[in-house]
C-alpha atoms as a PDB file:
ATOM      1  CA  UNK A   1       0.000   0.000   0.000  1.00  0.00           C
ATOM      2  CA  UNK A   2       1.439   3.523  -0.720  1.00  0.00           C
ATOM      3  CA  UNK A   3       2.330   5.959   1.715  1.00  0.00           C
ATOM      4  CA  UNK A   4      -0.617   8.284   2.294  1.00  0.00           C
ATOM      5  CA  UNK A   5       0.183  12.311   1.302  1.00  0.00           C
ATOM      6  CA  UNK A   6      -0.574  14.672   3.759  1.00  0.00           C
ATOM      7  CA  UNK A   7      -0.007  17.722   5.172  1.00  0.00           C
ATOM      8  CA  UNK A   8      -0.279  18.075   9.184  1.00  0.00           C
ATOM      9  CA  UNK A   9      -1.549  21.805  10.400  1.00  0.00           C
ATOM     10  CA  UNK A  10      -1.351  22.918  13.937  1.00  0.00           C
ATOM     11  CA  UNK A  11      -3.905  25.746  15.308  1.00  0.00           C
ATOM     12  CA  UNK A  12      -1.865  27.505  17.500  1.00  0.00           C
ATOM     13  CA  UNK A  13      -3.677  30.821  19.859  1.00  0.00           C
ATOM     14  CA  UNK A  14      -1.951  32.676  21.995  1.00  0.00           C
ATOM     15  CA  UNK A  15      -5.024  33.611  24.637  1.00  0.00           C
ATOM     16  CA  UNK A  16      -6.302  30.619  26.645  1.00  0.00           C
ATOM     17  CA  UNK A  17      -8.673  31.215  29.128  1.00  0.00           C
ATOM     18  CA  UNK A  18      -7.493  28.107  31.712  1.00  0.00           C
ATOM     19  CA  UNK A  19      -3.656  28.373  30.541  1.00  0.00           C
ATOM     20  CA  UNK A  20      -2.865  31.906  28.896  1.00  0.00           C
ATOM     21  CA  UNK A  21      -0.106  31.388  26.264  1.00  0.00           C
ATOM     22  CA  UNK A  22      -0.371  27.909  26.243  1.00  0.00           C
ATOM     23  CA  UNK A  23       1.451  27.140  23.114  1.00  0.00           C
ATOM     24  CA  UNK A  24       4.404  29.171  24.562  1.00  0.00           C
ATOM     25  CA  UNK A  25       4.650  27.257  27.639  1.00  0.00           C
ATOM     26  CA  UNK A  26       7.605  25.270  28.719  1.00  0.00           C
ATOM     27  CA  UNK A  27       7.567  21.600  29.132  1.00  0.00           C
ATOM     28  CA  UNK A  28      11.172  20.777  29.789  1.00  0.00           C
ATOM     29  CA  UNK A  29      12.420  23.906  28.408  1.00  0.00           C
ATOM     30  CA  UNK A  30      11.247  23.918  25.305  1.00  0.00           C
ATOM     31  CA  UNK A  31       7.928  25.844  24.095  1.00  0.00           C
ATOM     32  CA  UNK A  32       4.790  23.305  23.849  1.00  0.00           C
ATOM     33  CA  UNK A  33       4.274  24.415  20.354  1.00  0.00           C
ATOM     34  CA  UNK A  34       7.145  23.762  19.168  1.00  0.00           C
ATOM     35  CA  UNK A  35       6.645  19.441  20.811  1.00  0.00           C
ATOM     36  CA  UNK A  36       3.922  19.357  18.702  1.00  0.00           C
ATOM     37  CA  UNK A  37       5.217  20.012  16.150  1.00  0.00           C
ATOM     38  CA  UNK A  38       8.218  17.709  16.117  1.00  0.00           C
ATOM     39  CA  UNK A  39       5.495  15.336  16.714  1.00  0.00           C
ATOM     40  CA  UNK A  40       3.778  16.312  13.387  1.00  0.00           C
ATOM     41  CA  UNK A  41       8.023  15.987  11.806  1.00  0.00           C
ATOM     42  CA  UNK A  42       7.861  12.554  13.298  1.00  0.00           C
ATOM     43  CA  UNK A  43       4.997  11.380  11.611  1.00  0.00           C
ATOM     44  CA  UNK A  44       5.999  11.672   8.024  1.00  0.00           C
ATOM     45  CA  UNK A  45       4.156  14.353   7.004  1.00  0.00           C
ATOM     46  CA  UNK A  46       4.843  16.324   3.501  1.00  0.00           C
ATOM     47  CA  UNK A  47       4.931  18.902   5.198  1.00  0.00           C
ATOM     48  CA  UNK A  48       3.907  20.923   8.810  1.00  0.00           C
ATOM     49  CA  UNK A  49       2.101  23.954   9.022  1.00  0.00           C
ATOM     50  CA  UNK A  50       1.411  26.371  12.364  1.00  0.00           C
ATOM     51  CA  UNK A  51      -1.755  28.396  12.166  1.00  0.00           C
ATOM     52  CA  UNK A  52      -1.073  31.310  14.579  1.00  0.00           C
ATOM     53  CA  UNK A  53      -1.926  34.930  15.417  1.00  0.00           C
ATOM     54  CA  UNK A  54       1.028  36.171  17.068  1.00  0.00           C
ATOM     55  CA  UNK A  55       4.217  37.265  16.070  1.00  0.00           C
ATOM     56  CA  UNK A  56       5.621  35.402  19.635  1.00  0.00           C
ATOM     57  CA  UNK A  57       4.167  31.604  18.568  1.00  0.00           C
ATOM     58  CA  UNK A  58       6.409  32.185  14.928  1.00  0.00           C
ATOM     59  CA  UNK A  59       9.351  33.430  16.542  1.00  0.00           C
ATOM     60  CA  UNK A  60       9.602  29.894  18.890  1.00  0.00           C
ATOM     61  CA  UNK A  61       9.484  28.260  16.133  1.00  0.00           C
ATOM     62  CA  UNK A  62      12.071  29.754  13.290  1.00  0.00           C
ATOM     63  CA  UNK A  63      14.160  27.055  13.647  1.00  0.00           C
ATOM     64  CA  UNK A  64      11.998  24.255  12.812  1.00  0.00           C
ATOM     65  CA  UNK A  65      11.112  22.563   9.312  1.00  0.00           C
ATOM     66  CA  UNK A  66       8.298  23.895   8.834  1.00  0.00           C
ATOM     67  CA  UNK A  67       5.549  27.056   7.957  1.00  0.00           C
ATOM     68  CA  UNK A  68       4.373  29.199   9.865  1.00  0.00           C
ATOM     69  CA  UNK A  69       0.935  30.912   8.561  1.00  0.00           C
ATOM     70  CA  UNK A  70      -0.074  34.212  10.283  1.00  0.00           C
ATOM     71  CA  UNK A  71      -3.550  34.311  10.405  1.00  0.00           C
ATOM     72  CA  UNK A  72      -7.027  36.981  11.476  1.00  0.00           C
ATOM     73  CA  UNK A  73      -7.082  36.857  15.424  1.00  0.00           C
ATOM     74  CA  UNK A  74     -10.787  36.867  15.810  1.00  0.00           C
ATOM     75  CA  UNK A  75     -11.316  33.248  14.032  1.00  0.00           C
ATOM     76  CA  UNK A  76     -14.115  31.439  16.500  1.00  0.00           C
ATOM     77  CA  UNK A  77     -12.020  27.932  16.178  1.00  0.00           C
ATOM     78  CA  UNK A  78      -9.015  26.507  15.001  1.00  0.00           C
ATOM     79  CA  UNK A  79     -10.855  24.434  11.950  1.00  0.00           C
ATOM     80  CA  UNK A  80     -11.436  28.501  10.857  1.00  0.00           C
ATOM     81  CA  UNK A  81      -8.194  29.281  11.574  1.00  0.00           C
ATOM     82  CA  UNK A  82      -7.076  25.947   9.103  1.00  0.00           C
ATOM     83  CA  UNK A  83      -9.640  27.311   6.428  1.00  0.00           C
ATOM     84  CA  UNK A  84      -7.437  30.416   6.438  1.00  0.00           C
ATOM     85  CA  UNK A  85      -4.210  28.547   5.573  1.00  0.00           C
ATOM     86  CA  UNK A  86      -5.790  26.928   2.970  1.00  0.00           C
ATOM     87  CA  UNK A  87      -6.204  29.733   1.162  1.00  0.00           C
ATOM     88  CA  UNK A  88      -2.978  31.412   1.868  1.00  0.00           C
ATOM     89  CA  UNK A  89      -0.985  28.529   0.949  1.00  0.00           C
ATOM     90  CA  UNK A  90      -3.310  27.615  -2.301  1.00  0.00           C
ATOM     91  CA  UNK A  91      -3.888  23.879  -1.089  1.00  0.00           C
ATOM     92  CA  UNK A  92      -5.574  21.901  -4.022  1.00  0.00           C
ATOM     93  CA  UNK A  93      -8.822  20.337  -2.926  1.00  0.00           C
ATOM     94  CA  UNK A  94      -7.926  16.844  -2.747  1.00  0.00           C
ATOM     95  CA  UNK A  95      -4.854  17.644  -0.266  1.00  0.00           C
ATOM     96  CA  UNK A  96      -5.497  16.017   2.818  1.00  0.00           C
ATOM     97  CA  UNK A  97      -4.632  18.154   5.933  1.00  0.00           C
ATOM     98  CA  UNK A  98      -4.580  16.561   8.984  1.00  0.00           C
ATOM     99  CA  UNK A  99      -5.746  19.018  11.983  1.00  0.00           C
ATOM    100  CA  UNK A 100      -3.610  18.575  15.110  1.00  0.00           C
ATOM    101  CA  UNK A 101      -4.698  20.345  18.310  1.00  0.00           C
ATOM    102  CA  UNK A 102      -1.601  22.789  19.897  1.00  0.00           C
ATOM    103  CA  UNK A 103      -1.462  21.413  23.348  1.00  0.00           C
ATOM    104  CA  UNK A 104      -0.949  18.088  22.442  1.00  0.00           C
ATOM    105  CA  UNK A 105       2.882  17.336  23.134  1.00  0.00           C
ATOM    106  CA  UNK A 106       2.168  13.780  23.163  1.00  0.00           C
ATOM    107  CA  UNK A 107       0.735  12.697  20.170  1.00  0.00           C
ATOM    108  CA  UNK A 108       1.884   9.698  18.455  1.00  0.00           C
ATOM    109  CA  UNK A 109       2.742   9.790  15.030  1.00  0.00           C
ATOM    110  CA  UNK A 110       1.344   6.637  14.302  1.00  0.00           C
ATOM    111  CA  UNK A 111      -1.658   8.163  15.509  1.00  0.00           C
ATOM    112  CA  UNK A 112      -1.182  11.128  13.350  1.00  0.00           C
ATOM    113  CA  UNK A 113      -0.548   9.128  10.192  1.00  0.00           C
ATOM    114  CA  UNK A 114      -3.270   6.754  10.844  1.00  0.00           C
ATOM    115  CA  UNK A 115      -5.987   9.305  10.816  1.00  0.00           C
ATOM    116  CA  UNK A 116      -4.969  10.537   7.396  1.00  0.00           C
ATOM    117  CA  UNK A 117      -4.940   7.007   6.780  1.00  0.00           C
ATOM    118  CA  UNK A 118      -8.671   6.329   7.829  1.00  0.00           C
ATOM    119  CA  UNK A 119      -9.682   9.515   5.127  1.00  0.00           C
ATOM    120  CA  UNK A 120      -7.633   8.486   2.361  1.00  0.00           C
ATOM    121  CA  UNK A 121      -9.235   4.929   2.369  1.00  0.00           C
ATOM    122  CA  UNK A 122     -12.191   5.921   1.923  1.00  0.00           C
ATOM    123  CA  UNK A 123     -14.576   8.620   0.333  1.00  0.00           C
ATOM    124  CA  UNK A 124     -15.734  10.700   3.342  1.00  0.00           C
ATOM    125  CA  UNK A 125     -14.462  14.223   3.289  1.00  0.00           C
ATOM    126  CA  UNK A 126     -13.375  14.299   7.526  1.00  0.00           C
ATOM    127  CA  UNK A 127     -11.844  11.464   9.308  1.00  0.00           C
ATOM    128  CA  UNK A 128     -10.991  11.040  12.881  1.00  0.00           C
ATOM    129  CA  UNK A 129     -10.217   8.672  15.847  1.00  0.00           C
ATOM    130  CA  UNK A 130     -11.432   6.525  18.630  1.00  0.00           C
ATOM    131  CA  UNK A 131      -9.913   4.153  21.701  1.00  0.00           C
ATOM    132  CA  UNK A 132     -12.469   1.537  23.213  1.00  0.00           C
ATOM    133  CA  UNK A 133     -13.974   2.809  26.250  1.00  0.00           C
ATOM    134  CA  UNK A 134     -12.456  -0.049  29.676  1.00  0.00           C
ATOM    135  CA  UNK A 135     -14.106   1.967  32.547  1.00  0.00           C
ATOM    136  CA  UNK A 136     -17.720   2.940  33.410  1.00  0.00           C
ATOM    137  CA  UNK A 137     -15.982   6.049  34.887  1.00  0.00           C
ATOM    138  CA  UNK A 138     -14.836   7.206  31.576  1.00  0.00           C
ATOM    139  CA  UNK A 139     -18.056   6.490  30.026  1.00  0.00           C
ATOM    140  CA  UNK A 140     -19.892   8.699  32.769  1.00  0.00           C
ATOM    141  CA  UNK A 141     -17.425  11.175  32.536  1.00  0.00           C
ATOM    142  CA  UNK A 142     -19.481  14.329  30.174  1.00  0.00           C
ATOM    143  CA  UNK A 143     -15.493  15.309  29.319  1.00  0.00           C
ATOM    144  CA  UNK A 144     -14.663  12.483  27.564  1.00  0.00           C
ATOM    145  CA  UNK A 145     -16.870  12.494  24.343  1.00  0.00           C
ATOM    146  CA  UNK A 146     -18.023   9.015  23.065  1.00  0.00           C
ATOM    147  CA  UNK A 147     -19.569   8.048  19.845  1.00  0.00           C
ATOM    148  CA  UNK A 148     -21.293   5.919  18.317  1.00  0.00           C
ATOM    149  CA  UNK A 149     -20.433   4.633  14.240  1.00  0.00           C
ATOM    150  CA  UNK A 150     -22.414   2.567  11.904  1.00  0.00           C
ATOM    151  CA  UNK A 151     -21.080  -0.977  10.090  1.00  0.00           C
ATOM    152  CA  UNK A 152     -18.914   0.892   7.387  1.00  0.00           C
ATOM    153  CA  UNK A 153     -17.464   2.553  10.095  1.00  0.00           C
ATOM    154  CA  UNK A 154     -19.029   6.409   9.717  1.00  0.00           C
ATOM    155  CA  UNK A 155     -19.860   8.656  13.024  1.00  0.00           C
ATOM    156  CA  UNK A 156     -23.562   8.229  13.813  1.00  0.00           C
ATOM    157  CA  UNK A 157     -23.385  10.598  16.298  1.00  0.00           C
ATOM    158  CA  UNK A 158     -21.043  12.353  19.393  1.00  0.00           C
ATOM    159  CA  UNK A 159     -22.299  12.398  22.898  1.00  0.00           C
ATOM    160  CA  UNK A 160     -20.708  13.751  25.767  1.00  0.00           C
ATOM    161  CA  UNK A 161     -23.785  11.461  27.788  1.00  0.00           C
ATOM    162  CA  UNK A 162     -23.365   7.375  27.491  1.00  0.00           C
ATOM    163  CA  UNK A 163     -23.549   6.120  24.476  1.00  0.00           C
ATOM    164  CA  UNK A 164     -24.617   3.736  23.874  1.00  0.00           C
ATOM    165  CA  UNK A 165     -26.744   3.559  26.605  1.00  0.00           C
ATOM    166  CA  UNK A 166     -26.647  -0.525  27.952  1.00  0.00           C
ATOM    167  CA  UNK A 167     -30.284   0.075  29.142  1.00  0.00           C
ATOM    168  CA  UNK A 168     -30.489  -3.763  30.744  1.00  0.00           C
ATOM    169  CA  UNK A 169     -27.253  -4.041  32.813  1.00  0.00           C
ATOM    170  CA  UNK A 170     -26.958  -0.424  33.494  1.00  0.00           C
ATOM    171  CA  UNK A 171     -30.819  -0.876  35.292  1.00  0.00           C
ATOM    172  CA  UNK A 172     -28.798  -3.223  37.225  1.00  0.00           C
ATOM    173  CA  UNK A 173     -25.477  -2.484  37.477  1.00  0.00           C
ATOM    174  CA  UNK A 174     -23.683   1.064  36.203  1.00  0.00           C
ATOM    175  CA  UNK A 175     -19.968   0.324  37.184  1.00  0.00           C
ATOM    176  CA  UNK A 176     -19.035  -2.009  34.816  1.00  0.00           C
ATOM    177  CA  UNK A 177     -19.223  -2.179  31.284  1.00  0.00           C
ATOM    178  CA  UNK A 178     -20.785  -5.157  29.238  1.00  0.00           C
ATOM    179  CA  UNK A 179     -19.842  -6.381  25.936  1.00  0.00           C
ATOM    180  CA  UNK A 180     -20.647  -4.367  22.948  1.00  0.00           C
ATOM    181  CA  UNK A 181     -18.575  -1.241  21.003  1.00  0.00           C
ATOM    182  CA  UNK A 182     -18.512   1.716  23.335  1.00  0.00           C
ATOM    183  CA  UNK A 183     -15.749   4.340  22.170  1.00  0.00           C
ATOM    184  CA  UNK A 184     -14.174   7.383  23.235  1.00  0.00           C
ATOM    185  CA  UNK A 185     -13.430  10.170  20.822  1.00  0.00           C
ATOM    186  CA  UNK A 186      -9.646  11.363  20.411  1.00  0.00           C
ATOM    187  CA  UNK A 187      -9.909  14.664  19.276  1.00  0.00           C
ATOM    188  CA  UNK A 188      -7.384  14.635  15.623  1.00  0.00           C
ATOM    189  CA  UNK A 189      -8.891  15.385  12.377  1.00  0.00           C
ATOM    190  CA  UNK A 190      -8.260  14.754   8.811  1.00  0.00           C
ATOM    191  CA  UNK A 191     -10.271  16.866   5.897  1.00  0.00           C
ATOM    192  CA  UNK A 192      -9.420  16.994   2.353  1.00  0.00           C
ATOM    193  CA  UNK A 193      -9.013  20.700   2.066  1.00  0.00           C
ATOM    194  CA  UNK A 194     -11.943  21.037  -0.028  1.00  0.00           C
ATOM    195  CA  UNK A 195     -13.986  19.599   2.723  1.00  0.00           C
ATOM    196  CA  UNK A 196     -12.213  22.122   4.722  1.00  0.00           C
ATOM    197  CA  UNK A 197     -13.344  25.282   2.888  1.00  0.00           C
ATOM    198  CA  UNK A 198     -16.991  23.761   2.922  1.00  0.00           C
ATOM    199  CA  UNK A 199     -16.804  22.637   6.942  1.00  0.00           C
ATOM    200  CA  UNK A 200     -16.152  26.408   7.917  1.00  0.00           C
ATOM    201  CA  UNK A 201     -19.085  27.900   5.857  1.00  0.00           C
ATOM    202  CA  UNK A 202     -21.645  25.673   6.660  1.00  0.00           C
ATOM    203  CA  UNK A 203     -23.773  27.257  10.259  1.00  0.00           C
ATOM    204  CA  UNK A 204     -23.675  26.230  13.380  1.00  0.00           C
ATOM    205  CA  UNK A 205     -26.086  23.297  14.683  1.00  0.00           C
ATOM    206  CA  UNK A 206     -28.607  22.950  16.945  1.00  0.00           C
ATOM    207  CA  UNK A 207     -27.311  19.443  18.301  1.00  0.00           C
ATOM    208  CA  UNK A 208     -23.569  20.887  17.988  1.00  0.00           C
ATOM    209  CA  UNK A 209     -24.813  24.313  20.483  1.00  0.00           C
ATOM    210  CA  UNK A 210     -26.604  21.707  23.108  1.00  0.00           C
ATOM    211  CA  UNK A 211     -23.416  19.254  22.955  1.00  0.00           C
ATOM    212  CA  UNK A 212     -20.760  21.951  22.642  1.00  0.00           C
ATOM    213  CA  UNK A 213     -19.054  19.579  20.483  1.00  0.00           C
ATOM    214  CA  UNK A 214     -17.705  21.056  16.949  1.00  0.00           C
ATOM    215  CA  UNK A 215     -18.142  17.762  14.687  1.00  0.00           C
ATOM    216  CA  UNK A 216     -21.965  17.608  15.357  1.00  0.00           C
ATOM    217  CA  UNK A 217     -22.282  20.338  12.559  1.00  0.00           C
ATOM    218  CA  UNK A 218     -20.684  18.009  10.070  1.00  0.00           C
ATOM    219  CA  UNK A 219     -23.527  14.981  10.939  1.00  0.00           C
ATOM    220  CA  UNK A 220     -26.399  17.705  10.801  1.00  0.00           C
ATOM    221  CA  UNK A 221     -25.251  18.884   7.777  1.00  0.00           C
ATOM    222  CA  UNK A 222     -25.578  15.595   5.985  1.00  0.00           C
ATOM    223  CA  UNK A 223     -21.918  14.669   5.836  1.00  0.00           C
ATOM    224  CA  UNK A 224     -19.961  11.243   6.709  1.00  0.00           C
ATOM    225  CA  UNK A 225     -17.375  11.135   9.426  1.00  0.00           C
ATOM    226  CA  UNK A 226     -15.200   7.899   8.969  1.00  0.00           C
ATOM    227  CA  UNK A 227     -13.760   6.603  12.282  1.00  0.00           C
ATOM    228  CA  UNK A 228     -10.751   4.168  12.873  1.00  0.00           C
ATOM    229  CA  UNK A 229      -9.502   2.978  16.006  1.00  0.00           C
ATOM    230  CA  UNK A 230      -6.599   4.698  16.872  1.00  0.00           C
ATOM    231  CA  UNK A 231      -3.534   1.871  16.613  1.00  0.00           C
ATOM    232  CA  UNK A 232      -1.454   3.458  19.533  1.00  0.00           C
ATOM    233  CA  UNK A 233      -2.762   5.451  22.972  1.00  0.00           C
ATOM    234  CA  UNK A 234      -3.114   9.314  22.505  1.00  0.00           C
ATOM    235  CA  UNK A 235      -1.859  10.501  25.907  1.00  0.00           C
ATOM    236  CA  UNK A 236      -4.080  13.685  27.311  1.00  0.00           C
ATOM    237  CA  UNK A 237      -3.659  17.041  25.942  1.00  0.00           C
ATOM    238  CA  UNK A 238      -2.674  19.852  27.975  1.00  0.00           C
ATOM    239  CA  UNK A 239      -5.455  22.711  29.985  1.00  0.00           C
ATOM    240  CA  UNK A 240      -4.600  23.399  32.654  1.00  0.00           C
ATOM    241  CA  UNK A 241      -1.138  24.114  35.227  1.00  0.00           C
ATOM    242  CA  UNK A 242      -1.580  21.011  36.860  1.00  0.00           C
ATOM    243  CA  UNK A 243      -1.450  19.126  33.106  1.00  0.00           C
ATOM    244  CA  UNK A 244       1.407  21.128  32.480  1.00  0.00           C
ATOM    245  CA  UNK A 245       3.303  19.914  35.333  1.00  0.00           C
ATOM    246  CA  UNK A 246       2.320  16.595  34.833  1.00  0.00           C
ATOM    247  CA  UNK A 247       3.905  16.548  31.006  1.00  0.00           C
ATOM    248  CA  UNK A 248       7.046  18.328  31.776  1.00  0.00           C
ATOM    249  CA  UNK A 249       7.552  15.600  34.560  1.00  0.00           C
ATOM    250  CA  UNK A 250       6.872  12.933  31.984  1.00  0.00           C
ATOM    251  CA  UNK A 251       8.989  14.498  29.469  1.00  0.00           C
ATOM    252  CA  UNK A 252      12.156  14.604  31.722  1.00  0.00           C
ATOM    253  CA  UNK A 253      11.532  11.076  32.987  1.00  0.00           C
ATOM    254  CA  UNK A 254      11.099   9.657  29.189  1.00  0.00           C
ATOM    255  CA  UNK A 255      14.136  11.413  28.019  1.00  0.00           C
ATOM    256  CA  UNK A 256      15.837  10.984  31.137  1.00  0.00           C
ATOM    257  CA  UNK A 257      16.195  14.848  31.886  1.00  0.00           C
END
């Protein structure tokens, strides 16, 4: 099978409510941003783009392999923020772009390929990731998302509630988990660019505003999400202080620091 094309792009905003400058952060040293995106390097990527707003964000990372795209600061995501890029750097339609979140130091690039894997397999203009749910903890927990996908393998739908909802054994029993799919979400994208353009003009939903959960406008819309089961962990991302102690502890300890 032929290695899959694609480009890897990394939102990047300065102002963050829980963690202002997040991407600018250290985590043994060295700028969060700029982990990412030597996770994106290691991942095989054409190439690596940073969407950012600030001059600060592109100056931590001049030394890297890769582009930085200044963008509008008053985009309402990062998937507008993407759109943006698109245009700027003239990405043919068919380019598959795979949309990796800024505070995620730890993300495998198998991970990262196989997500542009999932999209280029199939005919579904977005493409993302899930990890079985093991715990009736995670399921109950409304900040882990969970979905739900149909036999080809397309998103039915994204709940931040239990989904699916084991109606006999959880009228019994709700701290264990009986057979059947139940999945959590991991939160990396992959659009053909096309797909892109169209994602950021289509409105808001009325199931993505009650969820709070950005993907819900593609379903309502009409569109296919494929899913794949994500062939390595994705460690958590980082929010708040405490995560970013927690990752610069892990990063000295794995690179013996």
């Amino acid at each position: 099978m032929p290695e899959t094309d694609f480009i890897v792009a990394i939102p990047a905003r300065y102002g963050a409510s829980r963690l202002p400058g997040k991407p600018l952060r250290l985590i043994a040293g060295t700028p969060m941003v700029v982990h990412v995106a030597r996770r994106a390097l290691a991942a095989g990527a054409r190439g690596v783009v940073v969407a950012t707003d600030d001059a600060r964000i592109a100056g931590a990372l001049r030394d890297e392999a890769l582009t930085v795209c200044m963008t509008r600061a008053d985009h309402a995501s990062g998937t507008d923020r993407l759109a943006e890029c698109a245009d700027q750097l003239g990405w043919a339609d068919d380019t598959i772009v795979v949309n990796l979140q800024g505070d995620e130091p730890f993300a495998p690039p198998e991970g990262i390929r196989a997500v542009a894997e999932v999209l280029a397999s199939g005919t579904a203009g977005m493409a993302t990731l899930a990890a079985p749910i093991e715990d009736a903890d995670t399921l109950f927990d409304p900040n882990a998302v969970k979905l739900v996908r149909d036999r080809a393998g397309h998103a039915l739908y994204f709940s931040r509630a239990p989904i699916p909802w084991q109606r006999d054994r959880f009228a019994r029993d709700r701290t264990t988990l009986g057979p059947g799919p139940v999945l959590r979400h991991i939160g990396i994208y992959a659009y053909r660019a096309g797909f892109l353009r169209e994602f950021t003009r289509l409105p808001p939903g009325e199931l993505e505003t009650l969820e709070a959960l950005e993907q819900l406008r593609v379903l309502e819309a009409g569109h296919r999400i494929a899913v794949g089961l994500t062939p390595v962990p994705f460690p958590p991302g980082v929010d708040t202080e405490a995560d970013l102690a927690r990752a610069d502890a892990r990063f000295r300890a794995d690179n013996k620091l």
